[in-house]
N, C-alpha and C. Protein backbone atom coordinates (compact mmCIF):
# COMPACT_ATOMS: atom_id res chain seq x y z
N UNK A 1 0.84 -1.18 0.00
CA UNK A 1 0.00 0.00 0.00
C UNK A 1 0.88 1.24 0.00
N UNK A 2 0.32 2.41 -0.38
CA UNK A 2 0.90 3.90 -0.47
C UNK A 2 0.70 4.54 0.42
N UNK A 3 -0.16 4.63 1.12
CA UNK A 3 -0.65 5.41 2.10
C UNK A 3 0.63 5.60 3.19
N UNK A 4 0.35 6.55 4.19
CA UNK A 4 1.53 6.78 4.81
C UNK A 4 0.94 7.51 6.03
N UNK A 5 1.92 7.29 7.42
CA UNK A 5 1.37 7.89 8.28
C UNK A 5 1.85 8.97 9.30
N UNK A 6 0.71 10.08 9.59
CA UNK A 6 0.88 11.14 10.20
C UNK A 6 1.42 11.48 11.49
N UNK A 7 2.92 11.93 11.45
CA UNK A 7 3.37 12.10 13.04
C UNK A 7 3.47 13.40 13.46
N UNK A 8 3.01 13.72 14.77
CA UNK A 8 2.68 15.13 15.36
C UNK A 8 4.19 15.67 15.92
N UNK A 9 5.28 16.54 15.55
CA UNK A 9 6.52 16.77 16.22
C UNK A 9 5.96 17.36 17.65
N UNK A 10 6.26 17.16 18.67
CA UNK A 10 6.03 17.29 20.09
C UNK A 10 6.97 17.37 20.90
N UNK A 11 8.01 18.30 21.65
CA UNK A 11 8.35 18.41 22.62
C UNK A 11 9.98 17.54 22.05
N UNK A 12 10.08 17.92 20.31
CA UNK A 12 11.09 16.96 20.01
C UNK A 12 10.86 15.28 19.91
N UNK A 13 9.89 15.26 20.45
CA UNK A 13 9.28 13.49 19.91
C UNK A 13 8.17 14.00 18.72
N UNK A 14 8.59 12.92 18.14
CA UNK A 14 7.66 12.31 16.84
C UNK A 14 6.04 11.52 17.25
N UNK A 15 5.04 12.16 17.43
CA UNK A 15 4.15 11.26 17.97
C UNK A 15 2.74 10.82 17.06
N UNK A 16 2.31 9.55 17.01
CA UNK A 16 1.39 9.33 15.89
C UNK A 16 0.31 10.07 15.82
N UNK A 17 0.37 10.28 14.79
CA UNK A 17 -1.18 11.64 14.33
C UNK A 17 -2.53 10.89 13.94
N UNK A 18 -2.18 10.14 13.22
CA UNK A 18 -3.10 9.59 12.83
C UNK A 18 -2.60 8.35 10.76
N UNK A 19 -2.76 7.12 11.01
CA UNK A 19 -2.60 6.17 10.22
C UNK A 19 -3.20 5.84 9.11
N UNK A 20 -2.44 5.54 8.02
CA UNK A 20 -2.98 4.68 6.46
C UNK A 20 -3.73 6.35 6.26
N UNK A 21 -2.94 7.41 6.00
CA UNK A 21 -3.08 8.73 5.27
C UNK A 21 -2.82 8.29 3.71
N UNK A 22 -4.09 9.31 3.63
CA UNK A 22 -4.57 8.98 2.30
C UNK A 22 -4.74 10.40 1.49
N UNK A 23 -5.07 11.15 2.13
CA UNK A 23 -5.45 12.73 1.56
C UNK A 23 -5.05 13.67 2.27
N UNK A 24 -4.42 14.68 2.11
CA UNK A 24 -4.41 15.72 3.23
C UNK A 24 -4.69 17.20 2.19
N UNK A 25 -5.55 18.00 3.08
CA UNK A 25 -6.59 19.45 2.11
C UNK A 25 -5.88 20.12 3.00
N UNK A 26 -5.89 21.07 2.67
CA UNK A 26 -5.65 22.49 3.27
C UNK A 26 -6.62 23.15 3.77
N UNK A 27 -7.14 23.31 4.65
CA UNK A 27 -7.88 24.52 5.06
C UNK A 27 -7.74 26.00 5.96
N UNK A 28 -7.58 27.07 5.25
CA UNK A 28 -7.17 27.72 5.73
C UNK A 28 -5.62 27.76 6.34
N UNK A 29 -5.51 28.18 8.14
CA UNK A 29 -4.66 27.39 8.14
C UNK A 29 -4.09 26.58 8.90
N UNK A 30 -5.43 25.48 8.86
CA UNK A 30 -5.77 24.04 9.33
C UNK A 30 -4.99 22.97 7.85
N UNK A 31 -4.83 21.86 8.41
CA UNK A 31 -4.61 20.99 7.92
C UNK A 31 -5.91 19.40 7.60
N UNK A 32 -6.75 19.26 6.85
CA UNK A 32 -7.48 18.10 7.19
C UNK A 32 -7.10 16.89 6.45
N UNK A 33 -6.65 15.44 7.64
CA UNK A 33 -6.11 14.55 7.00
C UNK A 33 -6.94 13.54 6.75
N UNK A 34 -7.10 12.92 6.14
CA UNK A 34 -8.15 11.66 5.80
C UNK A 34 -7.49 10.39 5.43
N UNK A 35 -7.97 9.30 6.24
CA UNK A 35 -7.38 7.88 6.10
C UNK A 35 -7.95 7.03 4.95
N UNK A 36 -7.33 6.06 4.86
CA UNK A 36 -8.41 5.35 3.94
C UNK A 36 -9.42 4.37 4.80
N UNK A 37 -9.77 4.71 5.50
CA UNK A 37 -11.07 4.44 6.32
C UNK A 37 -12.27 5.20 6.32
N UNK A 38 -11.48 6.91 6.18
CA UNK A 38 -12.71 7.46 6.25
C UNK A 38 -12.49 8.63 7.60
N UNK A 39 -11.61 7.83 8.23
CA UNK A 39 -11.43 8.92 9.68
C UNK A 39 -11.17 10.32 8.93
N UNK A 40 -11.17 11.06 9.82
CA UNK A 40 -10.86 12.37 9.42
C UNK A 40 -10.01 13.66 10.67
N UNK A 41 -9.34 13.71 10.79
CA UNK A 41 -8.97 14.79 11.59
C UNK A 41 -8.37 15.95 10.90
N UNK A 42 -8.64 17.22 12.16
CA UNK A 42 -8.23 18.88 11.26
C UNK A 42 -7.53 18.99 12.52
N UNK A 43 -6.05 19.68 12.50
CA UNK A 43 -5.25 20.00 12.81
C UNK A 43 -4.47 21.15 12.39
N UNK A 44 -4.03 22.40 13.41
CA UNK A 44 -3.60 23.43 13.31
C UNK A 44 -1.97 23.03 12.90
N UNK A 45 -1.25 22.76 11.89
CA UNK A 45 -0.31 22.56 11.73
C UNK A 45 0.47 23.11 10.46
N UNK A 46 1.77 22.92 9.97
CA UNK A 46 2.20 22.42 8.59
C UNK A 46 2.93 21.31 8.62
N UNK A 47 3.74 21.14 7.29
CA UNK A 47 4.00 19.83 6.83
C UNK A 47 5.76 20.44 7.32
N UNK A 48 5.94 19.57 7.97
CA UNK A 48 7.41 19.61 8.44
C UNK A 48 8.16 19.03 7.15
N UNK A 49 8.07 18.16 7.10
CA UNK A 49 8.75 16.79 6.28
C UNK A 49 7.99 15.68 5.81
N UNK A 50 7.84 15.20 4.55
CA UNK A 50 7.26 14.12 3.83
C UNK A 50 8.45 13.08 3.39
N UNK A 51 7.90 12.05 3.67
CA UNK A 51 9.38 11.11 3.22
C UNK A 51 8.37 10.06 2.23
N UNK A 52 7.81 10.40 1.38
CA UNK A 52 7.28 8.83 0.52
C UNK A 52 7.55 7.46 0.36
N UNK A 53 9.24 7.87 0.40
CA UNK A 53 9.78 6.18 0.42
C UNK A 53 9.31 5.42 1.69
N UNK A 54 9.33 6.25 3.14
CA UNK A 54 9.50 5.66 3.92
C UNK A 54 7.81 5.99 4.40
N UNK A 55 6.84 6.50 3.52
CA UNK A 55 5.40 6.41 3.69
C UNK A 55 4.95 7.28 5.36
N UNK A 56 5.75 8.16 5.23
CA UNK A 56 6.23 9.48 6.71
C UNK A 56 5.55 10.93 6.20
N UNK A 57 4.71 11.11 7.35
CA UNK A 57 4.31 12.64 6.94
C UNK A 57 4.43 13.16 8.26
N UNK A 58 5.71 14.11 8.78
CA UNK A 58 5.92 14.71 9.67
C UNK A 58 5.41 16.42 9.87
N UNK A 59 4.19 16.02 10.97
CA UNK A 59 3.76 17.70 10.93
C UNK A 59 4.42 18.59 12.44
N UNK A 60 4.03 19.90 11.70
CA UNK A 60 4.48 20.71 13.25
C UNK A 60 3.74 22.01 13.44
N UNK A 61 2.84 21.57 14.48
CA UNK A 61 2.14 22.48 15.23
C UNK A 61 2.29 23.87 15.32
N UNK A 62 1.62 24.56 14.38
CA UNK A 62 1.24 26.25 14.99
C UNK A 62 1.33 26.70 15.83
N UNK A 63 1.26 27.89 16.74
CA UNK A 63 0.75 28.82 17.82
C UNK A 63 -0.45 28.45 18.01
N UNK A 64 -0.86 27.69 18.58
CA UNK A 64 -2.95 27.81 19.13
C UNK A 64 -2.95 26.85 18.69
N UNK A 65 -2.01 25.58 19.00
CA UNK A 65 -2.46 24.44 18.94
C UNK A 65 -3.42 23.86 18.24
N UNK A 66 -4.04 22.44 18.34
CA UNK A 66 -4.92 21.98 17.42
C UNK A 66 -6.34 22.58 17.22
């Protein structure tokens, strides 16, 4: 599979955001990620780092949190 999954940078740890990412929209300037399940979470973030090979989407938190 392609899909790849979302880690929250925290306090210098890498922590899971959310798994099997499938879509991620922009909103505003929210982030909304969607699995291939269907889950959905919006998060105040940007995209730190994407690694495809290794199916890694590293985000990092805004001012005003999620």
């Amino acid at each position: 599979m392609c899909e790849a999954s979302a880690y929250l940078l925290k306090d210098g740890k890498e922590e899971l955001f959310l798994k099997e990412v499938d879509i991620i929209e922009p909103e505003g300037d929210k982030l909304r990620l969607i699995n291939i399940f269907g889950e959905q979470k919006i998060i105040k973030a940007r995209i730190k780092r994407m690694s495809l090979v290794n199916h890694k989407i590293l985000l990092e938190s805004e001012e005003g949190g999620e």
